[in-house]
PDB file of N, CA and C in Angstrom:
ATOM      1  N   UNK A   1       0.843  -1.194   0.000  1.00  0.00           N
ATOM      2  CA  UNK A   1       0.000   0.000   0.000  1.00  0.00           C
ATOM      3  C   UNK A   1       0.877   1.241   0.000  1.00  0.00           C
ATOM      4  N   UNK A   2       0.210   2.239  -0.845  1.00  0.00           N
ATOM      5  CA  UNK A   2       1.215   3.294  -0.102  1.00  0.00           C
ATOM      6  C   UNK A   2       0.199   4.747   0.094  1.00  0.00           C
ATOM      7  N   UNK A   3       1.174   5.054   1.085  1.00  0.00           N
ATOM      8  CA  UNK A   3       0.733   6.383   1.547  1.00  0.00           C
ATOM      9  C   UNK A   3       0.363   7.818   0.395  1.00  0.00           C
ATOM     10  N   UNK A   4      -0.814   8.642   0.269  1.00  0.00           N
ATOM     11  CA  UNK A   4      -1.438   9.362  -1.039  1.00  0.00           C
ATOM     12  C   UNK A   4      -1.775  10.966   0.534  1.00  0.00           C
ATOM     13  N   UNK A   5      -1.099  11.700   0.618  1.00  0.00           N
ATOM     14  CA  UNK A   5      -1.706  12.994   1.220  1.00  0.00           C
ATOM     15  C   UNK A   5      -2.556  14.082   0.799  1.00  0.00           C
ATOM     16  N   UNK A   6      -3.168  14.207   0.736  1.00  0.00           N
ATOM     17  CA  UNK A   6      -4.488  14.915   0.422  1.00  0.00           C
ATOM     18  C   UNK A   6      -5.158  15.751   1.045  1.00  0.00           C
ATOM     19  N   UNK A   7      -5.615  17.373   0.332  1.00  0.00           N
ATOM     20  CA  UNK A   7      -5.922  18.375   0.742  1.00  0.00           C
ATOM     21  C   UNK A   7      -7.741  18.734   0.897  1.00  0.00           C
ATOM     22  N   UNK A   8      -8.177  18.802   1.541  1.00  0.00           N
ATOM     23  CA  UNK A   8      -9.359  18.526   1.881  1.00  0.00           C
ATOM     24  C   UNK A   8     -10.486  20.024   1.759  1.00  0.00           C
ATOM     25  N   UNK A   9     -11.024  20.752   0.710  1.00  0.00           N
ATOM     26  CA  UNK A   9     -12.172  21.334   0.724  1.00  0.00           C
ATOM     27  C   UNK A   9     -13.556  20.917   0.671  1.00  0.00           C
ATOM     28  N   UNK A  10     -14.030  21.026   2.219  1.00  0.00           N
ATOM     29  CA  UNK A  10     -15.278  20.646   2.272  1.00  0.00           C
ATOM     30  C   UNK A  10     -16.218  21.559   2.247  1.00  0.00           C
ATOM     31  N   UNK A  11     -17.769  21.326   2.079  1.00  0.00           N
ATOM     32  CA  UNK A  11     -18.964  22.455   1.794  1.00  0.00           C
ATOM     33  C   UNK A  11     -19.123  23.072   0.468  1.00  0.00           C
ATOM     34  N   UNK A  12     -18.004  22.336  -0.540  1.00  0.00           N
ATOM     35  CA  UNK A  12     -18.480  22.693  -2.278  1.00  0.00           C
ATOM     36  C   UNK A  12     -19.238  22.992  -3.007  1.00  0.00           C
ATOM     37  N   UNK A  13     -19.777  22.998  -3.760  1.00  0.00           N
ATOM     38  CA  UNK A  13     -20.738  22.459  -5.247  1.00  0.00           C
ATOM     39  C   UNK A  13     -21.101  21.469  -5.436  1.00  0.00           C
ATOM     40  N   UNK A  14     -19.483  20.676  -5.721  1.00  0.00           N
ATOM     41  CA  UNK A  14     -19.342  19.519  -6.096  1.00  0.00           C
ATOM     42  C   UNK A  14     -18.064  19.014  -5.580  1.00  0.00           C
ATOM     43  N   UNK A  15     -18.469  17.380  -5.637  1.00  0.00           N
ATOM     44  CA  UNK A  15     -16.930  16.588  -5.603  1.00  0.00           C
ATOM     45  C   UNK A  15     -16.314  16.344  -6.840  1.00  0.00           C
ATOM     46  N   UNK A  16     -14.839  17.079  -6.369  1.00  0.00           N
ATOM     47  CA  UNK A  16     -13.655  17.257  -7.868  1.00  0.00           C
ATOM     48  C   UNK A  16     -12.580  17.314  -7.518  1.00  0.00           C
ATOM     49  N   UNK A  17     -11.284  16.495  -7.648  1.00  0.00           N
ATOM     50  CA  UNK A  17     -10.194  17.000  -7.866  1.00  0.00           C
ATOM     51  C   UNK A  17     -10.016  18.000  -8.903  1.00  0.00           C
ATOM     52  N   UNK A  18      -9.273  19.032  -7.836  1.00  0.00           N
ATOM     53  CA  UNK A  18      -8.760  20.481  -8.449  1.00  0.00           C
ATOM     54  C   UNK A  18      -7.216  20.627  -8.696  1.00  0.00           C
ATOM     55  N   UNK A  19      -7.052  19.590  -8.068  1.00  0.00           N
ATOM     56  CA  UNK A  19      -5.199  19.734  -8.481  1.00  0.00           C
ATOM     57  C   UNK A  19      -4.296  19.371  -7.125  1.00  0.00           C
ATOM     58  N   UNK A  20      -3.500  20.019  -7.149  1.00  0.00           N
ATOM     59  CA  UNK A  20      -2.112  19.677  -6.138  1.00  0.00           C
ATOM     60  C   UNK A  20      -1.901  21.072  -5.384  1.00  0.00           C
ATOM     61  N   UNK A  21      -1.640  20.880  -4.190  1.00  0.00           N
ATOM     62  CA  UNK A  21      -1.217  21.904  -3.218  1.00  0.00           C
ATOM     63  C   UNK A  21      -0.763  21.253  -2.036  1.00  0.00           C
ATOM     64  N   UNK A  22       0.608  22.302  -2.087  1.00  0.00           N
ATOM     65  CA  UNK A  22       1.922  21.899  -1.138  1.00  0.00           C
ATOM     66  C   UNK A  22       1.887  20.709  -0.266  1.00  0.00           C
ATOM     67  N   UNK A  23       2.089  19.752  -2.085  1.00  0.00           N
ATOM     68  CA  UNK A  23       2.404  18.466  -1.610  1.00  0.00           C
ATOM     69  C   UNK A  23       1.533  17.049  -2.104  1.00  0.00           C
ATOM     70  N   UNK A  24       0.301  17.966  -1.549  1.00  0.00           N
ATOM     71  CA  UNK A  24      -0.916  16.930  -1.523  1.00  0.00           C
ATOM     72  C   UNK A  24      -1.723  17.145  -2.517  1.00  0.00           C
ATOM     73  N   UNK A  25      -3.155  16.246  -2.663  1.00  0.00           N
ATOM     74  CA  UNK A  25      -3.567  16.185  -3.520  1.00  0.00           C
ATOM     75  C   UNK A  25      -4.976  16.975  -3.118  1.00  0.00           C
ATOM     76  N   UNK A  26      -5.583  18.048  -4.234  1.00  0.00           N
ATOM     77  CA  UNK A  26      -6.622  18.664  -3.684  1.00  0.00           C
ATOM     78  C   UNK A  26      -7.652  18.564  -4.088  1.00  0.00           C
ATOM     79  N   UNK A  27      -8.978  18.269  -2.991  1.00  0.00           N
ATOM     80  CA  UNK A  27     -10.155  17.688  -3.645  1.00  0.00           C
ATOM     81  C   UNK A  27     -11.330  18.204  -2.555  1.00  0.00           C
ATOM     82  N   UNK A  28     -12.315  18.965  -3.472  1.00  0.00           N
ATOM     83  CA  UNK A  28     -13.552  19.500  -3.130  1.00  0.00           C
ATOM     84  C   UNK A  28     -14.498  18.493  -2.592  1.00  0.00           C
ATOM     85  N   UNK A  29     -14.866  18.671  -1.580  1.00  0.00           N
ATOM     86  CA  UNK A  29     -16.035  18.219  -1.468  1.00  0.00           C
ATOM     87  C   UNK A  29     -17.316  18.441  -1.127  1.00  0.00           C
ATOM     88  N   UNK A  30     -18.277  17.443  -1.376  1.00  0.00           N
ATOM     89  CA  UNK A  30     -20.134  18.137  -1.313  1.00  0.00           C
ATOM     90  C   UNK A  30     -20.303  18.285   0.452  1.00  0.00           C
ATOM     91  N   UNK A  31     -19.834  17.455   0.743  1.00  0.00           N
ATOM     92  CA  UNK A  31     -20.172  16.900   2.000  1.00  0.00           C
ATOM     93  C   UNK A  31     -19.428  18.129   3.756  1.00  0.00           C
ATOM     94  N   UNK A  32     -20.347  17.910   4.247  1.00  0.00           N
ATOM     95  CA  UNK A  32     -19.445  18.977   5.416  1.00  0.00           C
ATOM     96  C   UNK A  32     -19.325  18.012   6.129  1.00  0.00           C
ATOM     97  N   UNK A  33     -18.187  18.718   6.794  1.00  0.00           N
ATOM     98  CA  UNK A  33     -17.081  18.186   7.551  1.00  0.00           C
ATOM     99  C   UNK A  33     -17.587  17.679   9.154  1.00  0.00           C
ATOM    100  N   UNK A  34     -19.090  17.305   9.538  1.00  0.00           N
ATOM    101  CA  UNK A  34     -19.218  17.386  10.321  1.00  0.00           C
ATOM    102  C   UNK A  34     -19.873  15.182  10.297  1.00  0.00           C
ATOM    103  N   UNK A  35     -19.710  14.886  11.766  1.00  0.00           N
ATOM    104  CA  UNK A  35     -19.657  13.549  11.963  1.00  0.00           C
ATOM    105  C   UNK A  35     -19.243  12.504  10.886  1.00  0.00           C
ATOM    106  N   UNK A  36     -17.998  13.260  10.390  1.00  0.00           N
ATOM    107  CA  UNK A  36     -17.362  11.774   9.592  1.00  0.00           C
ATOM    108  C   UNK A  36     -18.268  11.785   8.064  1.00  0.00           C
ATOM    109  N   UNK A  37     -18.800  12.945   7.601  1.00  0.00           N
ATOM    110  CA  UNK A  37     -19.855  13.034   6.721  1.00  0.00           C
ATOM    111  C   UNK A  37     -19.009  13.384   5.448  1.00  0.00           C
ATOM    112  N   UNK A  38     -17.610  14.281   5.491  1.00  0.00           N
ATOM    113  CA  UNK A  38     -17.006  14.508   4.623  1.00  0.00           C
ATOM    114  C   UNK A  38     -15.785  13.715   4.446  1.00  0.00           C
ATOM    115  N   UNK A  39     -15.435  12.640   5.522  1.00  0.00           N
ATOM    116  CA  UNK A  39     -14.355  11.341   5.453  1.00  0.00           C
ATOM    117  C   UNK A  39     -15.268  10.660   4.247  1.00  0.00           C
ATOM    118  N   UNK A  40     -16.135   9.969   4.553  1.00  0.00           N
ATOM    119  CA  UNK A  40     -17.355   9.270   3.954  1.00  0.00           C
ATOM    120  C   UNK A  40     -17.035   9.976   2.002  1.00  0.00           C
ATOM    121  N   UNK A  41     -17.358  10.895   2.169  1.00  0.00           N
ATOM    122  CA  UNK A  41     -17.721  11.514   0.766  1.00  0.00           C
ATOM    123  C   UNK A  41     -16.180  11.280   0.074  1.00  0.00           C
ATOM    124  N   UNK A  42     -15.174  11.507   1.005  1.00  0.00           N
ATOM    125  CA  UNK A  42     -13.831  11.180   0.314  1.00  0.00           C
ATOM    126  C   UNK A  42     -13.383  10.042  -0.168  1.00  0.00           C
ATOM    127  N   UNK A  43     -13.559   8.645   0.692  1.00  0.00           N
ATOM    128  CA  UNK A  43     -13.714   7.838   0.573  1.00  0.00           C
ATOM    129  C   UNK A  43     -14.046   7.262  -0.677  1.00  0.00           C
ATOM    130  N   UNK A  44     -15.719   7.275  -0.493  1.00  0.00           N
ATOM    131  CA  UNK A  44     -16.470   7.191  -1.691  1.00  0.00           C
ATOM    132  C   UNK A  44     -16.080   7.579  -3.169  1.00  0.00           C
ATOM    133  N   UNK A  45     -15.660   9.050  -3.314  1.00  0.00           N
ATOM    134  CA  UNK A  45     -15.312   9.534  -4.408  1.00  0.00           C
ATOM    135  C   UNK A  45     -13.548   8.924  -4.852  1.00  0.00           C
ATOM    136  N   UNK A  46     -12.618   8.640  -3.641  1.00  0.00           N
ATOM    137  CA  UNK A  46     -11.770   7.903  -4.064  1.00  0.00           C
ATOM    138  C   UNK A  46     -11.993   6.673  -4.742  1.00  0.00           C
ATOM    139  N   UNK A  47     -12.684   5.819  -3.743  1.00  0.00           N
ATOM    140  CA  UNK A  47     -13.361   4.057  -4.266  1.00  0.00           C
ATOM    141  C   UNK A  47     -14.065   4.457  -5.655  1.00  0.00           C
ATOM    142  N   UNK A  48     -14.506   5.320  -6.121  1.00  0.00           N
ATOM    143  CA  UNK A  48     -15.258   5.287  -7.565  1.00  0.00           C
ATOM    144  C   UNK A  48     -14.161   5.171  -8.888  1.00  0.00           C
ATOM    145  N   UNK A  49     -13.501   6.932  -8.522  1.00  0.00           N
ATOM    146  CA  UNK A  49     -12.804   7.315  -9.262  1.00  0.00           C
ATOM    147  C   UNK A  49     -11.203   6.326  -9.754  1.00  0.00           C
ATOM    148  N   UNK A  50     -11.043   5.883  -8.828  1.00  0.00           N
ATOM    149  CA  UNK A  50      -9.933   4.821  -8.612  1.00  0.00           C
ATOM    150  C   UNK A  50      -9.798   3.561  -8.671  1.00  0.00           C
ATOM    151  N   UNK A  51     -11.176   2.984  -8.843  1.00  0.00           N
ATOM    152  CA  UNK A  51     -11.501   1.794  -8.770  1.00  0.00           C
ATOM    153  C   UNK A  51     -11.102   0.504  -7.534  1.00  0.00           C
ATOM    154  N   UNK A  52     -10.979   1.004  -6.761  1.00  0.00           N
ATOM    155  CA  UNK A  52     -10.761   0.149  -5.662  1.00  0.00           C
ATOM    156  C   UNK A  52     -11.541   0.226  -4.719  1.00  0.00           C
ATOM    157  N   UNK A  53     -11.641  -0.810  -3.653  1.00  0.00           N
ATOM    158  CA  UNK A  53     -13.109  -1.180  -2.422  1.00  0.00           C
ATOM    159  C   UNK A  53     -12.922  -0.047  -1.749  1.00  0.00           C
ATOM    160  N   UNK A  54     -14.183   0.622  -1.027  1.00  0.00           N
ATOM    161  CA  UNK A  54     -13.814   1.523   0.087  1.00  0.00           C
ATOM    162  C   UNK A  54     -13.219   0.991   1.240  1.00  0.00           C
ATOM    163  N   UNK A  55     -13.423  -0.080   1.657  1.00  0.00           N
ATOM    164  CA  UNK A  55     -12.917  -1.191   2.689  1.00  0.00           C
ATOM    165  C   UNK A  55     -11.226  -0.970   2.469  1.00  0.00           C
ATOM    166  N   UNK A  56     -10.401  -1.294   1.276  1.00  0.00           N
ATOM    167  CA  UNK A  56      -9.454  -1.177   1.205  1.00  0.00           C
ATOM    168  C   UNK A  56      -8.724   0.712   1.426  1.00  0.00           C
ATOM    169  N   UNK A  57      -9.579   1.258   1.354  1.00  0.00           N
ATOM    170  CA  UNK A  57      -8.851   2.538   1.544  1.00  0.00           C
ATOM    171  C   UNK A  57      -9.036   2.945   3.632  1.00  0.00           C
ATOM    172  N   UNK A  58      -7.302   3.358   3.374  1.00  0.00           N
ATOM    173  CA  UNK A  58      -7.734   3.298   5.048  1.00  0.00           C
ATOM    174  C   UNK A  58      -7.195   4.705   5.497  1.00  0.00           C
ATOM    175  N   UNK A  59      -7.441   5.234   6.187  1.00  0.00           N
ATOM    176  CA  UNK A  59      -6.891   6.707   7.106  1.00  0.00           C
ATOM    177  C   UNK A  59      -5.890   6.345   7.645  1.00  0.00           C
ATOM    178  N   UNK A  60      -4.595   7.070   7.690  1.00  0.00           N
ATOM    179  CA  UNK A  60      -3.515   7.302   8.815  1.00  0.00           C
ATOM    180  C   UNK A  60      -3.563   8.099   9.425  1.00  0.00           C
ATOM    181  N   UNK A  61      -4.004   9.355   8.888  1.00  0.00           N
ATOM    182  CA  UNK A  61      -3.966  10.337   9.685  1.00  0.00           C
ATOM    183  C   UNK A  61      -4.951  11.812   9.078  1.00  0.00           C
ATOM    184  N   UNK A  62      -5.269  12.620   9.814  1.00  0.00           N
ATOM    185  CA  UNK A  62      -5.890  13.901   9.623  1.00  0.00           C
ATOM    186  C   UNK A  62      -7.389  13.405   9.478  1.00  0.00           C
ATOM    187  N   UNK A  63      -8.003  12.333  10.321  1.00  0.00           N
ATOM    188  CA  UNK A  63      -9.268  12.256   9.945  1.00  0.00           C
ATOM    189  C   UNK A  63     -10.323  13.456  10.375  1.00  0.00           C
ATOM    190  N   UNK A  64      -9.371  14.296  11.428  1.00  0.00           N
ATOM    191  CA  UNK A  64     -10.172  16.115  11.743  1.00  0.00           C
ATOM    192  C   UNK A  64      -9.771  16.708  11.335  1.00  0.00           C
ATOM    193  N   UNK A  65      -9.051  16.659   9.996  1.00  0.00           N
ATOM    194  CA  UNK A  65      -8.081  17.666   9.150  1.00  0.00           C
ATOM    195  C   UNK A  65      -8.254  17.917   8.344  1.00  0.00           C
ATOM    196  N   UNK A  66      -8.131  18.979   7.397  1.00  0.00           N
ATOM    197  CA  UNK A  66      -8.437  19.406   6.295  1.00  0.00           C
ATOM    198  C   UNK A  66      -7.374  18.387   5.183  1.00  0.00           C
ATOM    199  N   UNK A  67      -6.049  18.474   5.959  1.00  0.00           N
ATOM    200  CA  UNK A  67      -5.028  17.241   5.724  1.00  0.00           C
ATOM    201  C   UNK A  67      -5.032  15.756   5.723  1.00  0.00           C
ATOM    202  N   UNK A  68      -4.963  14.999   4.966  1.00  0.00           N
ATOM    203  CA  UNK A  68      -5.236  13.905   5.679  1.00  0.00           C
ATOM    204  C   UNK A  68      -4.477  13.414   4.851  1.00  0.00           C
ATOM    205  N   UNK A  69      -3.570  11.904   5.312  1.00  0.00           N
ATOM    206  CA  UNK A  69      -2.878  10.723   4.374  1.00  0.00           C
ATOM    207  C   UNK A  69      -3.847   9.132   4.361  1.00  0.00           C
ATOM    208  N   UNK A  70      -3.746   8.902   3.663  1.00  0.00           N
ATOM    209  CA  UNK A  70      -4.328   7.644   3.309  1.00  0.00           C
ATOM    210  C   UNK A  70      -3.747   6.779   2.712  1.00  0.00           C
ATOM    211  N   UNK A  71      -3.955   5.624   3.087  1.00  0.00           N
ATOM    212  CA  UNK A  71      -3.079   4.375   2.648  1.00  0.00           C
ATOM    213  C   UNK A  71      -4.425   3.593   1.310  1.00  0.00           C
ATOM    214  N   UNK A  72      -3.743   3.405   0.229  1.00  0.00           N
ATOM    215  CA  UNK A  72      -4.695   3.340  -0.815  1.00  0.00           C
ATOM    216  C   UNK A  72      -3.597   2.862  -1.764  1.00  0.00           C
ATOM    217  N   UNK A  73      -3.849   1.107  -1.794  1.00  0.00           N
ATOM    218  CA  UNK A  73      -3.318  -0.120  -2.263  1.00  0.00           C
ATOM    219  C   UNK A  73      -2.844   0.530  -4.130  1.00  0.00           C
ATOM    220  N   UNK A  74      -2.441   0.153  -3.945  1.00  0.00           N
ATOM    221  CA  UNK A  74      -1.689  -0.024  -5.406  1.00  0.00           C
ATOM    222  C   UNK A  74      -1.355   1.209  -6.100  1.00  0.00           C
ATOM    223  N   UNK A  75      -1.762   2.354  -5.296  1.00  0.00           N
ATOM    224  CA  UNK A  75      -1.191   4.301  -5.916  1.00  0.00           C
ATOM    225  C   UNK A  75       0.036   4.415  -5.414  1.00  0.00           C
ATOM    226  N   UNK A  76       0.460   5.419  -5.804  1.00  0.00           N
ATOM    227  CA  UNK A  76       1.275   6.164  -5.269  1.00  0.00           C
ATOM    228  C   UNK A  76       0.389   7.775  -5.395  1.00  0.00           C
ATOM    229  N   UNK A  77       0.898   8.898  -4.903  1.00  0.00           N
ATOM    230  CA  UNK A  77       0.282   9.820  -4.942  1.00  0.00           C
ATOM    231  C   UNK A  77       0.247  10.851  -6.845  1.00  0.00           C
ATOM    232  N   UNK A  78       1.013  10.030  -7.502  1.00  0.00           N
ATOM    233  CA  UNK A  78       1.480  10.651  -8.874  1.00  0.00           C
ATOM    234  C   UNK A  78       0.365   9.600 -10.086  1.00  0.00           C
ATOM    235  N   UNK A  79       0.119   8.601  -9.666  1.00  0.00           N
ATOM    236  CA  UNK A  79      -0.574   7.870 -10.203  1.00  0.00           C
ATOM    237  C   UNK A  79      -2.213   8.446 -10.097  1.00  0.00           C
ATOM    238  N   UNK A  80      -2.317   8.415  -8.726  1.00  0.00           N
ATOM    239  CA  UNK A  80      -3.840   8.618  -8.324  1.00  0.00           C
ATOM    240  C   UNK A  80      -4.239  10.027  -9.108  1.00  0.00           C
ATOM    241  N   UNK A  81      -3.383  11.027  -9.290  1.00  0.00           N
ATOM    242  CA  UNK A  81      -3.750  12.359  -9.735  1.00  0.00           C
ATOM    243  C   UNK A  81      -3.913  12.290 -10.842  1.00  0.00           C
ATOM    244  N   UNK A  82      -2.859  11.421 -11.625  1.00  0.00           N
ATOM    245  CA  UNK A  82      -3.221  11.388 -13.062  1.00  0.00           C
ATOM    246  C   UNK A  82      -4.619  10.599 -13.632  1.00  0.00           C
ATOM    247  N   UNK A  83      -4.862   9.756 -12.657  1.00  0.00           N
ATOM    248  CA  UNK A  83      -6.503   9.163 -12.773  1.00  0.00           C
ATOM    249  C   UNK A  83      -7.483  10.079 -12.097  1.00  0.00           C
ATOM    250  N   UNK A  84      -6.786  10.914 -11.500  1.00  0.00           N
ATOM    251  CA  UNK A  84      -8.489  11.591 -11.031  1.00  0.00           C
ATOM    252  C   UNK A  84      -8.164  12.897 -11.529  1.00  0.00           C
ATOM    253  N   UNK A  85      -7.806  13.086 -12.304  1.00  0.00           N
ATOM    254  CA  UNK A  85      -7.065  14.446 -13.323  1.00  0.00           C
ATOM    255  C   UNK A  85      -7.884  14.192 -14.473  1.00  0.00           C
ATOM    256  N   UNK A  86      -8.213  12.785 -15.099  1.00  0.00           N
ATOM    257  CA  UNK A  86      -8.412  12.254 -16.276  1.00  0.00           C
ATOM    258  C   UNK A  86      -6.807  12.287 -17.336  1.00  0.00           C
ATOM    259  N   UNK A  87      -6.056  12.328 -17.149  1.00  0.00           N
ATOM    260  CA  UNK A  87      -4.766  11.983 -17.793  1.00  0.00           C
ATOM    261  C   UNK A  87      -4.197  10.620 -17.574  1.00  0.00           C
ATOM    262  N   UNK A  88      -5.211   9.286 -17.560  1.00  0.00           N
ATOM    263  CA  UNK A  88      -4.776   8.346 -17.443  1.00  0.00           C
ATOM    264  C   UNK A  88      -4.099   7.688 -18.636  1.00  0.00           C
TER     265      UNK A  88
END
């Protein structure tokens, strides 16, 4: 597995990766940030866009963070962008 860090805008429009910022990967979301409602929406929109189980995607860290790393089997963080970029 490897570790993917990721920048977290919640209360959007819509769910979208918007790009990269210092470091991580940045991604809008519908969902607010309140009881695990915008983990959920990240999740989800990872497991779609990426094709892998939500079960397999797991939190390390920043689950109260706008920051967060995630362990998400078979990416690296250069891979995942170029699939949720559409530059696959």
């Amino acid at each position: 597995m490897s570790r993917v860090k990721f920048r977290i805008i919640p209360n959007a429009r819509k769910t979208e990766y918007v790009g990269e910022y210092a470091g991580a990967l940045k991604i809008k979301l519908c969902s607010p940030p309140i009881e695990g409602k915008a983990n959920s929406e990240l999740v989800k929109f990872l497991s779609k866009r990426l094709g892998v189980s939500k079960a397999a995607i797991e939190f390390v860290s920043g689950e109260t963070s706008k920051d967060k790393t995630l362990e998400i089997p078979n990416f690296d963080a250069k891979k995942a962008a170029q699939i949720l970029s559409g530059d696959e």
